[in-house]
N, C-alpha and C. Protein backbone atom coordinates (compact mmCIF):
# COMPACT_ATOMS: atom_id res chain seq x y z
N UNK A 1 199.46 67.89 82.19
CA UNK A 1 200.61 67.76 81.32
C UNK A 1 201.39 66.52 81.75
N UNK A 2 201.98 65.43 81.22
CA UNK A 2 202.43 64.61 80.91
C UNK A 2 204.28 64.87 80.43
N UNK A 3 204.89 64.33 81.46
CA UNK A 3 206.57 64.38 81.36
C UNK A 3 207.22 63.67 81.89
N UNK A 4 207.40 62.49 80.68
CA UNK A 4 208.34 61.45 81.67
C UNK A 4 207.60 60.38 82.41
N UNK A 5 206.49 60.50 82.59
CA UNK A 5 205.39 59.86 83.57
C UNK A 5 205.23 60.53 84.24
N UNK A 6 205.03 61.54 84.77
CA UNK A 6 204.68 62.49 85.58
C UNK A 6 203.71 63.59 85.18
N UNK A 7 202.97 63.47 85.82
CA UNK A 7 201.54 64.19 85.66
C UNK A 7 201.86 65.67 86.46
N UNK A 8 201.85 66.70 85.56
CA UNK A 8 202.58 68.13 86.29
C UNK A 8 200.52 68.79 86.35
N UNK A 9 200.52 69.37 87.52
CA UNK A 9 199.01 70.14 87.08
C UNK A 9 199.73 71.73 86.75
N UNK A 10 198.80 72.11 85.97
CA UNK A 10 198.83 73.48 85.42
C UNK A 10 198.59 74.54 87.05
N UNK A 11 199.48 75.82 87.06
CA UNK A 11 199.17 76.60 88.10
C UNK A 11 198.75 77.83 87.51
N UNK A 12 197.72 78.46 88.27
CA UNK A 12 197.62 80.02 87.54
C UNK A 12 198.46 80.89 88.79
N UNK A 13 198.90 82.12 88.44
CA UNK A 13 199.46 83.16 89.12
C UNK A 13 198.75 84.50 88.66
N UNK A 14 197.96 84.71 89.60
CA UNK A 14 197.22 86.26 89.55
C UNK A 14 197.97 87.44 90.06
N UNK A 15 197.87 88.50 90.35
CA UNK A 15 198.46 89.51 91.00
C UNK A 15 197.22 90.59 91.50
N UNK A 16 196.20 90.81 91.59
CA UNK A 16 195.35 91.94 91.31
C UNK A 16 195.52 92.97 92.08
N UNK A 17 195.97 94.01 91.45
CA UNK A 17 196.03 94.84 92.39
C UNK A 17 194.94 95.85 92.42
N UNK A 18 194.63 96.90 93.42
CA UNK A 18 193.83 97.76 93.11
C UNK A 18 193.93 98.94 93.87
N UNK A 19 193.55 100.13 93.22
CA UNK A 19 193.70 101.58 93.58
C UNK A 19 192.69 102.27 93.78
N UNK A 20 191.95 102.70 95.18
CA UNK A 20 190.65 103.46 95.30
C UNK A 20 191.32 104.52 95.59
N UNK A 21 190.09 105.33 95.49
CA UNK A 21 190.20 106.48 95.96
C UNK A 21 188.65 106.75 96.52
N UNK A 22 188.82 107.40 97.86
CA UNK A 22 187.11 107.64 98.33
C UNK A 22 187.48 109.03 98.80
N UNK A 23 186.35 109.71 98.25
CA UNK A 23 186.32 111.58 98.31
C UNK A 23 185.24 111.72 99.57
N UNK A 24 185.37 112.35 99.88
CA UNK A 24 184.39 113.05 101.15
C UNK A 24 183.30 114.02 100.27
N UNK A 25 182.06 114.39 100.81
CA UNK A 25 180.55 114.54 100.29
C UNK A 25 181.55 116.19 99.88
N UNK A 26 181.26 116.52 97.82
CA UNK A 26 181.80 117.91 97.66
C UNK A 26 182.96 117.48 97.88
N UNK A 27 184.23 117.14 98.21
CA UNK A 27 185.16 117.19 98.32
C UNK A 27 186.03 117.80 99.46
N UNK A 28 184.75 118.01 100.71
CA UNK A 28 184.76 118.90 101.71
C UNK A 28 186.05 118.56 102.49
N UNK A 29 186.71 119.34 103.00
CA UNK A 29 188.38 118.66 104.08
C UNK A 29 187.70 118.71 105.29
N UNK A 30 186.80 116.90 105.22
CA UNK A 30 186.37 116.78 106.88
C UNK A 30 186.65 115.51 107.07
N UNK A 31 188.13 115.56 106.64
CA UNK A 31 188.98 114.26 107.35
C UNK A 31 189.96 115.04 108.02
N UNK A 32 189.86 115.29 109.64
CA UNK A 32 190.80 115.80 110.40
C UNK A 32 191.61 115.43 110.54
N UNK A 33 193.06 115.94 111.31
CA UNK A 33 194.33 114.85 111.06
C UNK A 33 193.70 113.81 112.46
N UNK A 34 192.87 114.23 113.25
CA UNK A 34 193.00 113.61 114.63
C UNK A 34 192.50 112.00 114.59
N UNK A 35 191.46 112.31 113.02
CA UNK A 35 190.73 111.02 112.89
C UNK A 35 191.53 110.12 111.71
N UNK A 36 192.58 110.87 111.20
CA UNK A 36 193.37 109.79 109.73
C UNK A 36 193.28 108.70 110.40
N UNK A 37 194.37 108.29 111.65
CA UNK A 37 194.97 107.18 111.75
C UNK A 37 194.08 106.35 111.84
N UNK A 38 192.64 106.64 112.61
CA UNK A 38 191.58 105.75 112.91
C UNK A 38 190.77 105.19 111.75
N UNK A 39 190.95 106.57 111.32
CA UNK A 39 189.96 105.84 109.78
C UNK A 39 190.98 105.01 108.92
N UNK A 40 192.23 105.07 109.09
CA UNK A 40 192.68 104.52 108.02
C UNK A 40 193.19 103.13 108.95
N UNK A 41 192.78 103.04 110.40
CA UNK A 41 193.52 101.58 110.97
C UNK A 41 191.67 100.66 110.78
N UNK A 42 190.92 101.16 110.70
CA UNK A 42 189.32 101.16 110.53
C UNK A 42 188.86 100.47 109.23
N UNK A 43 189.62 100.96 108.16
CA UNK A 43 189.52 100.86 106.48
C UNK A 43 190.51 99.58 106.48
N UNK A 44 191.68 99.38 106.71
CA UNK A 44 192.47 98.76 106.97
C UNK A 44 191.85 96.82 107.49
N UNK A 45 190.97 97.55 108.72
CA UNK A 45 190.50 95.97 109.26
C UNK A 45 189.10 95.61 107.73
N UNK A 46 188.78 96.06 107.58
CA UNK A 46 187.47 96.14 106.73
C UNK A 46 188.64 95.16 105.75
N UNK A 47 189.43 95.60 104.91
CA UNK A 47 189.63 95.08 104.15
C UNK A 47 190.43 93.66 104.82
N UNK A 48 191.43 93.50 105.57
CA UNK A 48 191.57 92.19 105.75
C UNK A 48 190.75 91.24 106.62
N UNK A 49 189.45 91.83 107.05
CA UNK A 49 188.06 90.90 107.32
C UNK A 49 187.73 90.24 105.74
N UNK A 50 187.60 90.91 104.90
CA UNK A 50 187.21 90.24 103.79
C UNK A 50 188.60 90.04 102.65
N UNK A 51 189.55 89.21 103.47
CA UNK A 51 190.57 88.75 103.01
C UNK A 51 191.50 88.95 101.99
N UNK A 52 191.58 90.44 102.34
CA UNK A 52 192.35 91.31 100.98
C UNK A 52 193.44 91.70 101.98
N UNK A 53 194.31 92.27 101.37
CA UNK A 53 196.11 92.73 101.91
C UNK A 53 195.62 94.31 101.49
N UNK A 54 196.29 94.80 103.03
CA UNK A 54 196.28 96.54 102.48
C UNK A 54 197.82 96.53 102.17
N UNK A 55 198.30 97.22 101.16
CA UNK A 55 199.57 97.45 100.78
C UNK A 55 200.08 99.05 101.12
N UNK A 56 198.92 99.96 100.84
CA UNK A 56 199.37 101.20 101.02
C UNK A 56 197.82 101.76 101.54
N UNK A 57 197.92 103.18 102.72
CA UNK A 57 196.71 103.60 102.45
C UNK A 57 197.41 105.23 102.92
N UNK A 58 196.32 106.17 102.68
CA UNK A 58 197.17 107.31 102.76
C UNK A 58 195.82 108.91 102.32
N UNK A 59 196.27 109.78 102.09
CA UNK A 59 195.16 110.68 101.71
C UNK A 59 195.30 112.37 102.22
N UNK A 60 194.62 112.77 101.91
CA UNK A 60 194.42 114.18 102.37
C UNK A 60 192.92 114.54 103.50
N UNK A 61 192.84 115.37 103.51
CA UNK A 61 191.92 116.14 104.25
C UNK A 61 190.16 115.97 103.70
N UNK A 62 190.29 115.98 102.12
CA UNK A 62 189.43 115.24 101.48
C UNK A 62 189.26 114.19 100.55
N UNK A 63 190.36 113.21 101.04
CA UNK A 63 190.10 112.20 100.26
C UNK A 63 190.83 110.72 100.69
N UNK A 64 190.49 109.83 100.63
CA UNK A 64 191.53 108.62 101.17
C UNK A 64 191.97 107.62 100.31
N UNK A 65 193.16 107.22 100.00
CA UNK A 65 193.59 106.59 98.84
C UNK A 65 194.05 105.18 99.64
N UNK A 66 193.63 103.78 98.81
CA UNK A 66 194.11 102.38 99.20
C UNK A 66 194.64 102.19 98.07
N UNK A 67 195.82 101.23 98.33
CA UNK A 67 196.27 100.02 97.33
C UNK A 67 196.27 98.63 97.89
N UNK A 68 195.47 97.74 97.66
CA UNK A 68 195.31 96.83 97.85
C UNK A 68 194.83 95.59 97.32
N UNK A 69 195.12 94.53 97.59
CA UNK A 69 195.57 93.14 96.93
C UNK A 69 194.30 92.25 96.92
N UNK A 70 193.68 91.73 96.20
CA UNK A 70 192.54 90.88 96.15
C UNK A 70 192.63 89.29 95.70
N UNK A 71 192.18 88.54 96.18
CA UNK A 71 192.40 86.88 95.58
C UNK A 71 191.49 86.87 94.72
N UNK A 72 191.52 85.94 93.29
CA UNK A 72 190.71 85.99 92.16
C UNK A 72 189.37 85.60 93.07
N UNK A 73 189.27 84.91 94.02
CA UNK A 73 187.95 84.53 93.83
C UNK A 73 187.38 85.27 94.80
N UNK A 74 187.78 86.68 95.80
CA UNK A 74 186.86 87.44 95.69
C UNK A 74 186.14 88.11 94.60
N UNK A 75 184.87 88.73 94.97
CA UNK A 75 184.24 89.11 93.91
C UNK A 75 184.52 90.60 93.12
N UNK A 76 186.39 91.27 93.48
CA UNK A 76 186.24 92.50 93.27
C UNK A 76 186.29 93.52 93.96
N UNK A 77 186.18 94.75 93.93
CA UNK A 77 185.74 96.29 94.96
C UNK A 77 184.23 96.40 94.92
N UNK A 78 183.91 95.33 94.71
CA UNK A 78 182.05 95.79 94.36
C UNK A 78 181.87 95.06 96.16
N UNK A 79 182.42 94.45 96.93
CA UNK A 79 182.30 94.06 98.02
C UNK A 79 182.46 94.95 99.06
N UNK A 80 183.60 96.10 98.70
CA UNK A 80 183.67 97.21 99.36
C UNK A 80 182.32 98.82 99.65
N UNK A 81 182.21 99.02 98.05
CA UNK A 81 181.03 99.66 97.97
C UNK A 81 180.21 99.14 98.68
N UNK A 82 179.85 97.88 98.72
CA UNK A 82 178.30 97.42 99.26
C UNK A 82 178.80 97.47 100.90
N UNK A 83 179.77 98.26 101.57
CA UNK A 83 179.78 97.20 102.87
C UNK A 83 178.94 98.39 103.94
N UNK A 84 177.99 98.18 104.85
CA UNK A 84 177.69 98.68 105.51
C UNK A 84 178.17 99.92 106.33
N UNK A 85 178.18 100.98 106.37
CA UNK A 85 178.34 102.39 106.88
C UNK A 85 179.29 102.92 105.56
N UNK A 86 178.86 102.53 104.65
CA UNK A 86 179.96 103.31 103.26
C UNK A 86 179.00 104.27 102.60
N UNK A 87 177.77 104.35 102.71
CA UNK A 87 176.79 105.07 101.84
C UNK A 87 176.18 104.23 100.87
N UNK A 88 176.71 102.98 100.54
CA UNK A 88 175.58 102.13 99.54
C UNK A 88 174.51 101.72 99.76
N UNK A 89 174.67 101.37 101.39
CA UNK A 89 173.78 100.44 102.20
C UNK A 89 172.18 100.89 102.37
């Protein structure tokens, strides 16, 4: 864009947010309280290794809930599914 003589470049502003939820096999309550914090300080590094922001994480006995932030040019939650010890692998 052109103003004045000044060449402005165009910026994009994304936001993506995203909301999982991962259930345990059946819905079984074999997330103990002894292991939350680990699994969820565990889930936590996973995601800012592959350069996402955890915003919230949290859950019950059978189930663990994230909210978290992605840059457009990761490829998505399809990076998560695929990651080694998740069951895709």
């Amino acid at each position: 864009m052109l103003f004045d003589g000044v060449v402005f470049m165009g910026s994009t502003l994304s936001n993506l947010l995203y909301h999982i939820v991962f259930s345990t096999k059946i819905r079984q309550s074999d997330i103990v309280a002894g292991i939350g914090p680990e699994l969820h300080r565990d889930i936590g590094g996973i995601v800012k290794g592959e350069g996402g922001i955890l915003l919230e994480i949290g859950g019950m006995a059978d189930h663990v809930q994230l909210v978290l932030k992605l840059k457009p040019v990761q490829p998505g939650v399809a990076w998560f599914f695929g990651h080694p010890g998740y069951g895709w692998c």
